[in-house]
N, C-alpha and C. Protein backbone atom coordinates (compact mmCIF):
# COMPACT_ATOMS: atom_id res chain seq x y z
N UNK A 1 -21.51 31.27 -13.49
CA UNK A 1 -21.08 30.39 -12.44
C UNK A 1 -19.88 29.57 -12.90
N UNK A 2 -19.90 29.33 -14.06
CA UNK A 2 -18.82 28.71 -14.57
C UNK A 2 -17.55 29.00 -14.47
N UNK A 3 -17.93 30.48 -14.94
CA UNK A 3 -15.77 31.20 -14.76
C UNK A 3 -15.74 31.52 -13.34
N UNK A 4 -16.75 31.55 -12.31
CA UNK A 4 -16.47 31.66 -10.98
C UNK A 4 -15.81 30.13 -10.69
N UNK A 5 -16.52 29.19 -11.10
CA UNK A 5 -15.76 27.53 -10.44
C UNK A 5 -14.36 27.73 -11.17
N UNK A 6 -14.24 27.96 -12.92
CA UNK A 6 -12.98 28.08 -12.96
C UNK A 6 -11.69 29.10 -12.06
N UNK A 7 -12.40 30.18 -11.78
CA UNK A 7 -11.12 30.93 -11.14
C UNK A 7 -10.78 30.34 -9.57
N UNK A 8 -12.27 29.69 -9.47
CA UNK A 8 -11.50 29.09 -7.66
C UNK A 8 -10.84 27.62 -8.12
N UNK A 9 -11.29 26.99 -8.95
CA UNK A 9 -9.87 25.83 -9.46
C UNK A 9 -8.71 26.37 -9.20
N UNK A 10 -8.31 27.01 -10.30
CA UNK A 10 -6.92 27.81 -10.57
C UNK A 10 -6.55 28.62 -9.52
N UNK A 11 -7.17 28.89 -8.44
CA UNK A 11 -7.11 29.13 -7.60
C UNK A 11 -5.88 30.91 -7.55
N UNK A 12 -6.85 31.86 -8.77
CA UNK A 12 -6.77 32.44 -8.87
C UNK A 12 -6.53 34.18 -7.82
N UNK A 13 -5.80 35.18 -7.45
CA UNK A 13 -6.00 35.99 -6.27
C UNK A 13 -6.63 37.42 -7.16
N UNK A 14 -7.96 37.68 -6.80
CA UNK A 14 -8.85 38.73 -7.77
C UNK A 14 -9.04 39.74 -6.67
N UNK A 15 -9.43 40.91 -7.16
CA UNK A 15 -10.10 41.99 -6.82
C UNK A 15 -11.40 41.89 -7.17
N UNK A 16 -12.29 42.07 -6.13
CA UNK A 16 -13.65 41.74 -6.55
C UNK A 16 -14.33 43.10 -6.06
N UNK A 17 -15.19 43.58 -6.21
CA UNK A 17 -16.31 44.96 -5.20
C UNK A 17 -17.70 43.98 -5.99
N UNK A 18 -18.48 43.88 -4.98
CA UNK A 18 -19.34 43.31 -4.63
C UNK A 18 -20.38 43.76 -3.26
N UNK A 19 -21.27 43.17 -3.06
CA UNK A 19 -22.29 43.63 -2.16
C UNK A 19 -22.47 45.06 -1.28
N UNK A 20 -23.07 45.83 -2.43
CA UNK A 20 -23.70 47.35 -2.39
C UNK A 20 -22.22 47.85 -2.10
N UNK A 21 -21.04 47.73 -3.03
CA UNK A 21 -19.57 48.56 -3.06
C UNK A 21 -18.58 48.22 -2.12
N UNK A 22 -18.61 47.08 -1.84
CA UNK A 22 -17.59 46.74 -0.55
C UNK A 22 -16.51 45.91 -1.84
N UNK A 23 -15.06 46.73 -1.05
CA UNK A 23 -14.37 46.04 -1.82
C UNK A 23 -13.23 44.68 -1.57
N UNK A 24 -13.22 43.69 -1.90
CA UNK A 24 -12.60 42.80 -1.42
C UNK A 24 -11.28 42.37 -2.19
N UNK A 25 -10.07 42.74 -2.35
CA UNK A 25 -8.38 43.00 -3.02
C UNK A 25 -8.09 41.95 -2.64
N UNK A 26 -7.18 41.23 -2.98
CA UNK A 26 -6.19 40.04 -2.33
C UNK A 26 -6.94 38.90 -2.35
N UNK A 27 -8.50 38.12 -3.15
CA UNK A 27 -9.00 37.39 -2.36
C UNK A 27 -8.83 36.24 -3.35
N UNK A 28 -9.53 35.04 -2.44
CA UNK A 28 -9.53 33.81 -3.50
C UNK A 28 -11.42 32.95 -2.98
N UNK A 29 -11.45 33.22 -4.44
CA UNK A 29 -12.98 32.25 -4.18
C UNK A 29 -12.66 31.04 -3.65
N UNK A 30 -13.51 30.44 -2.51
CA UNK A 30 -13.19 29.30 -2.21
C UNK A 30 -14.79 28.24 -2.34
N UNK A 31 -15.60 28.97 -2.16
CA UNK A 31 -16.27 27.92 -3.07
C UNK A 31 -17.62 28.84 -3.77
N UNK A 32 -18.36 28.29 -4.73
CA UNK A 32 -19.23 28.66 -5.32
C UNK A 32 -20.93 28.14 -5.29
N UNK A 33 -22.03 29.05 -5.37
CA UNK A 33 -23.17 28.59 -5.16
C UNK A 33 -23.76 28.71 -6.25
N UNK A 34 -25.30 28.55 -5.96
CA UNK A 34 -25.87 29.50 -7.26
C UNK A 34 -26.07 31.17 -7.31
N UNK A 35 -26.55 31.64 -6.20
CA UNK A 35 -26.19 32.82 -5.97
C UNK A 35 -25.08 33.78 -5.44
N UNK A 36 -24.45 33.11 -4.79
CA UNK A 36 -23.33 33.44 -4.57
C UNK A 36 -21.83 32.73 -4.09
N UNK A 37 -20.35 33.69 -3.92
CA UNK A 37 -19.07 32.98 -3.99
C UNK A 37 -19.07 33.33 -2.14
N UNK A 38 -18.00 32.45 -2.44
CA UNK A 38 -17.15 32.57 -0.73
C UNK A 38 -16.14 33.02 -1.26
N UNK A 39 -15.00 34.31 -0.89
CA UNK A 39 -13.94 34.73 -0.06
C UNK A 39 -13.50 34.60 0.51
N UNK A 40 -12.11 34.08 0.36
CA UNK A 40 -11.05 34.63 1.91
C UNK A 40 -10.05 35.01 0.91
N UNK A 41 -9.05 35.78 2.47
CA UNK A 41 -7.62 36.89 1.59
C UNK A 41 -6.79 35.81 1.67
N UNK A 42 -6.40 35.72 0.24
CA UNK A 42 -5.03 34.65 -0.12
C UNK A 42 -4.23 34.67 0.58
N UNK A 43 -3.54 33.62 0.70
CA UNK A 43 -2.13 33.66 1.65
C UNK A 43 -1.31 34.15 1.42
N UNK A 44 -1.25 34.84 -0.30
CA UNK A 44 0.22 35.36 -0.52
C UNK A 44 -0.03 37.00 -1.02
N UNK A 45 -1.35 37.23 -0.33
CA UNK A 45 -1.67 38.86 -0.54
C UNK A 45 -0.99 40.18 0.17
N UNK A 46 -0.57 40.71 -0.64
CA UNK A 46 -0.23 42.06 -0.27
C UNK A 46 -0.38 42.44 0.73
N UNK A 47 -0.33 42.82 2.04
CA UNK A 47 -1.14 44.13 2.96
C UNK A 47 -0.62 45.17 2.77
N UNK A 48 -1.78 45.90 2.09
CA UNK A 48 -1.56 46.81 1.64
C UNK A 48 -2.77 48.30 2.24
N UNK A 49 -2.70 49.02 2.26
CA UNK A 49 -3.88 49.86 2.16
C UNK A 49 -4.65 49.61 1.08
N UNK A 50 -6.00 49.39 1.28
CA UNK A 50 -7.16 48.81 0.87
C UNK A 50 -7.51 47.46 0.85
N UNK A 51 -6.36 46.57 1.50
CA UNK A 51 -6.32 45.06 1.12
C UNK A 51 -7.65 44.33 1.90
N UNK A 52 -8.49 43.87 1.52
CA UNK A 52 -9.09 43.28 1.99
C UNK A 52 -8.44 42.53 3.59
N UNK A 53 -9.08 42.41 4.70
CA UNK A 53 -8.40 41.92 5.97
C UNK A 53 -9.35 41.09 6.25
N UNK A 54 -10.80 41.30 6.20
CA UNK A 54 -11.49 40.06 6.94
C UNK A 54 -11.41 38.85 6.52
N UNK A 55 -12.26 38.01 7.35
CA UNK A 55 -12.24 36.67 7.33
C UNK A 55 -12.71 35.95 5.72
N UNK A 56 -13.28 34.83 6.22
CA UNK A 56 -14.37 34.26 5.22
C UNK A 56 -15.56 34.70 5.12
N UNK A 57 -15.79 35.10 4.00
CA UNK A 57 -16.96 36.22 3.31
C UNK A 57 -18.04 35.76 2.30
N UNK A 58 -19.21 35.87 2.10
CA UNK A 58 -19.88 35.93 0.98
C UNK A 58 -20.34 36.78 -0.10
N UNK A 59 -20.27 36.84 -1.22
CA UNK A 59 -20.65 37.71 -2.33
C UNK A 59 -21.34 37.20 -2.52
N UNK A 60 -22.47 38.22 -3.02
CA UNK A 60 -23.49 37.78 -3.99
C UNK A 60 -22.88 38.63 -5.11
N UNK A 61 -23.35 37.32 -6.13
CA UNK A 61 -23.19 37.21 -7.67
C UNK A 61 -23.26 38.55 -8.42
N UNK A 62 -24.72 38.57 -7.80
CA UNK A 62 -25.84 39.52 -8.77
C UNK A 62 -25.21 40.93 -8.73
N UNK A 63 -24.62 41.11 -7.69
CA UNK A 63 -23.87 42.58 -6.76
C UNK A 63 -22.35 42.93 -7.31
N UNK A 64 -21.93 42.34 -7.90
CA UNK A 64 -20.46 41.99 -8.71
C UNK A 64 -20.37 43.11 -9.83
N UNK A 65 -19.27 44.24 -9.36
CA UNK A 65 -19.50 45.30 -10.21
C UNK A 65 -18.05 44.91 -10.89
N UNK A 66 -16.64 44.33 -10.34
CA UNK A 66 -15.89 44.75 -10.80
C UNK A 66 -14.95 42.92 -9.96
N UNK A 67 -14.65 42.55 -11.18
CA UNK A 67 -13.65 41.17 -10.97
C UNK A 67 -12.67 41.26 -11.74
N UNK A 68 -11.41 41.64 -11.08
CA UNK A 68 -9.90 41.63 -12.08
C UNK A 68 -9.29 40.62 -11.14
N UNK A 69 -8.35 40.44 -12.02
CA UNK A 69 -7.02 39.44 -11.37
C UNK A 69 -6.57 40.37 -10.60
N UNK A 70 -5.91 40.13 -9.47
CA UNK A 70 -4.94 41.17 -8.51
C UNK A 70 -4.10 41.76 -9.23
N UNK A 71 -3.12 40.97 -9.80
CA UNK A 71 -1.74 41.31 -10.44
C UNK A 71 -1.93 42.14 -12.08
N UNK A 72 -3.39 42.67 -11.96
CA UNK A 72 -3.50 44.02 -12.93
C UNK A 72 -3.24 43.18 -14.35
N UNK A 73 -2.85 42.10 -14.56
CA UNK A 73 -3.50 41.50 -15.83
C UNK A 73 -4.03 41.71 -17.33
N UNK A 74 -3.52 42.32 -18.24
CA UNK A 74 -4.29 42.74 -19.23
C UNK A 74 -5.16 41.47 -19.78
N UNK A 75 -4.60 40.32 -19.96
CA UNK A 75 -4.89 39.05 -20.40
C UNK A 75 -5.41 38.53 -19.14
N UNK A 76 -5.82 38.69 -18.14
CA UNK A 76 -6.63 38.10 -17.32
C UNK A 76 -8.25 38.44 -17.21
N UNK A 77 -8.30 39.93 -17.48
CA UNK A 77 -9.27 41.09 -17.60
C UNK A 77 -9.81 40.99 -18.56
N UNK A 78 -8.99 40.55 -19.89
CA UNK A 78 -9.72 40.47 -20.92
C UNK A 78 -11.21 39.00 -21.28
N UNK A 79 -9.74 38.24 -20.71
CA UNK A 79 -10.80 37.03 -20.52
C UNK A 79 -12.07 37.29 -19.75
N UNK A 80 -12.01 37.72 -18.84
CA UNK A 80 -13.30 37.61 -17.77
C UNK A 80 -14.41 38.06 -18.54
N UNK A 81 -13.72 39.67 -19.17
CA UNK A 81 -14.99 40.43 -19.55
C UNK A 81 -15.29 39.56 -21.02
N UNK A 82 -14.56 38.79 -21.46
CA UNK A 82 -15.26 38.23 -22.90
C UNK A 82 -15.76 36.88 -22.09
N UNK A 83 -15.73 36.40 -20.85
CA UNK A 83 -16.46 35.56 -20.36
C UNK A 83 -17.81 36.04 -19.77
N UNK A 84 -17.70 37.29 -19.67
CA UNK A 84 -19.10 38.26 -18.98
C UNK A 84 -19.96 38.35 -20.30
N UNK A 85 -18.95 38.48 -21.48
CA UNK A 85 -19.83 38.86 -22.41
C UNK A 85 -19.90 40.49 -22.87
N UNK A 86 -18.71 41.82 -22.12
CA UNK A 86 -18.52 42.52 -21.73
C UNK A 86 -17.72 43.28 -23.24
């Protein structure tokens, strides 16, 4: 829960797939629970094919197969997964 509050501080734009493979590109956590984040697509996201389009969304946590930075990141990726423990 922690690096989830940090990336919606920093107000970070991630690729997330979450709840049973849905994938959400372009997004920004906007707030955090115990079980799960809120989504919406950043303001300065891509539209792209595959870009995430809907609204404000919920993930659950537990369902979280795959969290990168948008902008493909080697040093963003790395962090997460040594914050996963990965």
């Amino acid at each position: 829960m922690k690096l989830c509050e940090r990336l919606m501080n920093e107000g970070v734009e991630l690729n997330i797939t979450g709840n049973d493979g849905v994938h959400y590109n372009g997004v920004r956590i906007t707030e955090v629970y115990d079980d799960f984040i809120a989504v919406e697509p950043s303001n300065t996201a891509m539209r792209q094919a595959g870009q995430f389009r809907g609204g404000h969304t919920y993930v659950n946590i537990a369902t979280i197969t795959r969290l990168e930075h948008a902008g493909q990141s080697d040093r963003v990726q790395d962090s997460i997964r040594r914050s996963l423990g990965r």
